[in-house]
Protein backbone atom coordinates (compact mmCIF):
# COMPACT_ATOMS: atom_id res chain seq x y z
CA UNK A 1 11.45 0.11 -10.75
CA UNK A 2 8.15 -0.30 -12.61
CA UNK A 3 5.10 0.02 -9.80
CA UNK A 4 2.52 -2.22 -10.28
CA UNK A 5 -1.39 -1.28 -9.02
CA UNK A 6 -3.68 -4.17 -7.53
CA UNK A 7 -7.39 -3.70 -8.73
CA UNK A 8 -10.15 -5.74 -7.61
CA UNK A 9 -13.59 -6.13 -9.55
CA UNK A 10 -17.15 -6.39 -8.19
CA UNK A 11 -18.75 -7.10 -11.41
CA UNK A 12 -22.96 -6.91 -11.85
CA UNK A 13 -24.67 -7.39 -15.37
CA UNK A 14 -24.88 -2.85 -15.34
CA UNK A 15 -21.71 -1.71 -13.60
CA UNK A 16 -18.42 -2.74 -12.62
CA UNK A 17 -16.65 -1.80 -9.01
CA UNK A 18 -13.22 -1.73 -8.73
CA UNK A 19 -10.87 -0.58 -5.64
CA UNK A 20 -7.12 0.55 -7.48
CA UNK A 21 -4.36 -0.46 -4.27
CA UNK A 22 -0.57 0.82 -5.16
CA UNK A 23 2.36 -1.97 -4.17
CA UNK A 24 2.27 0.27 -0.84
CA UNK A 25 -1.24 -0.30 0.05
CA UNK A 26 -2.29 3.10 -0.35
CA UNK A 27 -5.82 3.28 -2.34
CA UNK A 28 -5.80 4.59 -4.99
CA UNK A 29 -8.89 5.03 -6.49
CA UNK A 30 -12.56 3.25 -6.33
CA UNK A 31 -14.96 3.90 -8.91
CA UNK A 32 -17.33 2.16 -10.85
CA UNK A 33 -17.50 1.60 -15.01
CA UNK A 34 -20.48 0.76 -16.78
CA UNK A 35 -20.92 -2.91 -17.96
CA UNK A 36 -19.66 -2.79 -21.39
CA UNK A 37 -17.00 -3.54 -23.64
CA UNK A 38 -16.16 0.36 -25.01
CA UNK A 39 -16.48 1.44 -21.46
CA UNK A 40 -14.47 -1.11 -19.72
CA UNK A 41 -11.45 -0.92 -22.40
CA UNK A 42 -12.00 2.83 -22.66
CA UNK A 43 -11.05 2.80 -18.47
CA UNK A 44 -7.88 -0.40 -19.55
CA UNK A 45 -6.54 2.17 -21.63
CA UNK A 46 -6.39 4.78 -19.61
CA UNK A 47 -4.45 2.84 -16.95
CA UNK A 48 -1.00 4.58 -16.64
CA UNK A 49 1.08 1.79 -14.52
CA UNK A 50 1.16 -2.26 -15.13
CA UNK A 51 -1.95 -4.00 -12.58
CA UNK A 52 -2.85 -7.31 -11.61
CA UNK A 53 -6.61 -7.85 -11.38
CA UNK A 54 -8.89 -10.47 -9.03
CA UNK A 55 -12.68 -10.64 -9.88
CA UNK A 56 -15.61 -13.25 -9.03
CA UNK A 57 -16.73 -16.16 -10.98
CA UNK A 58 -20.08 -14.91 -12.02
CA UNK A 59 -22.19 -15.47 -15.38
CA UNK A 60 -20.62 -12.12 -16.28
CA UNK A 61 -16.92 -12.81 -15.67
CA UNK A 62 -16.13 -14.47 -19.32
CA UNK A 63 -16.51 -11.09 -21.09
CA UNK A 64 -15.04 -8.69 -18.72
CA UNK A 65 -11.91 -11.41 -18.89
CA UNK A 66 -11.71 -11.40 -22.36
CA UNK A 67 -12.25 -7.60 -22.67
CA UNK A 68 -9.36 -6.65 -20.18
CA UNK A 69 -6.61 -9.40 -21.47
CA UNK A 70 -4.68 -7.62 -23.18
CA UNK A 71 -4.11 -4.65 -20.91
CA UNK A 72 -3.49 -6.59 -17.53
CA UNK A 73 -0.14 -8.44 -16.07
CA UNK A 74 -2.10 -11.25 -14.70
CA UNK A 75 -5.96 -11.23 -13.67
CA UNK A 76 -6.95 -13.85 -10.72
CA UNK A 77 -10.24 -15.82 -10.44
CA UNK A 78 -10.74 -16.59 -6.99
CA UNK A 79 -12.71 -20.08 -6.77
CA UNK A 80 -16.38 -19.19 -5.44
CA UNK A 81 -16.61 -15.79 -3.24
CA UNK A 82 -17.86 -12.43 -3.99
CA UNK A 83 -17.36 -9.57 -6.02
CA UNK A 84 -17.35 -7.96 -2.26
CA UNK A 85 -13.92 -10.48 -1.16
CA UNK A 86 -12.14 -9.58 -4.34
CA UNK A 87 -12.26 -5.72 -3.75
CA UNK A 88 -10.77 -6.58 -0.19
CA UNK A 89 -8.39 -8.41 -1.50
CA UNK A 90 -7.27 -5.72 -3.07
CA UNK A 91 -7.68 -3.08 -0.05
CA UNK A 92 -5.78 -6.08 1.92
CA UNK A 93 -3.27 -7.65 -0.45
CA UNK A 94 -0.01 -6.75 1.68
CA UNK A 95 -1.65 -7.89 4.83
CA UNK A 96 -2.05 -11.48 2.96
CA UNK A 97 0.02 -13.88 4.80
């Protein structure tokens, strides 16, 4: 069976938060990326397993959405919220009724 990693994005205009959760709810990593398009695909292509991303609607979102297309499985855009509720998504996703 193919695992699939849950990562939630806090995204700022200089660096970019994310929380890596496994299908099991253990965390895997957190970290944080710089703000740009060679970092940011630099980190997508690194990723070993297929993920499923959730980020805020912010002025920033467009480009970080564009920039990680083609690596993810499916990347949610919660309606309002904080980069702050999308990493607990993440850290929370199997407790999610």
């Amino acid at each position: 069976m193919n695992e699939i990693d849950y990562i939630g994005f806090d995204i700022h205009k200089k660096t970019i938060s994310y929380c890596v959760k496994q299908s099991d709810g253990k965390i895997l990593e957190e970290e944080v990326v710089a703000a740009n398009r060679p970092a940011l695909e630099e980190w997508a292509e690194k990723r070993e397993r297929g993920w499923i991303g959730a980020m805020e609607a912010t002025l920033f979102t467009g480009w970080v959405y564009d920039t990680l297309k083609p690596y993810v499985l499916l990347t949610l855009l919660p309606l309002g919220g904080t980069g702050d509720l999308c990493l607990s998504l993440t850290r929370t996703y199997h407790e999610c009724p």
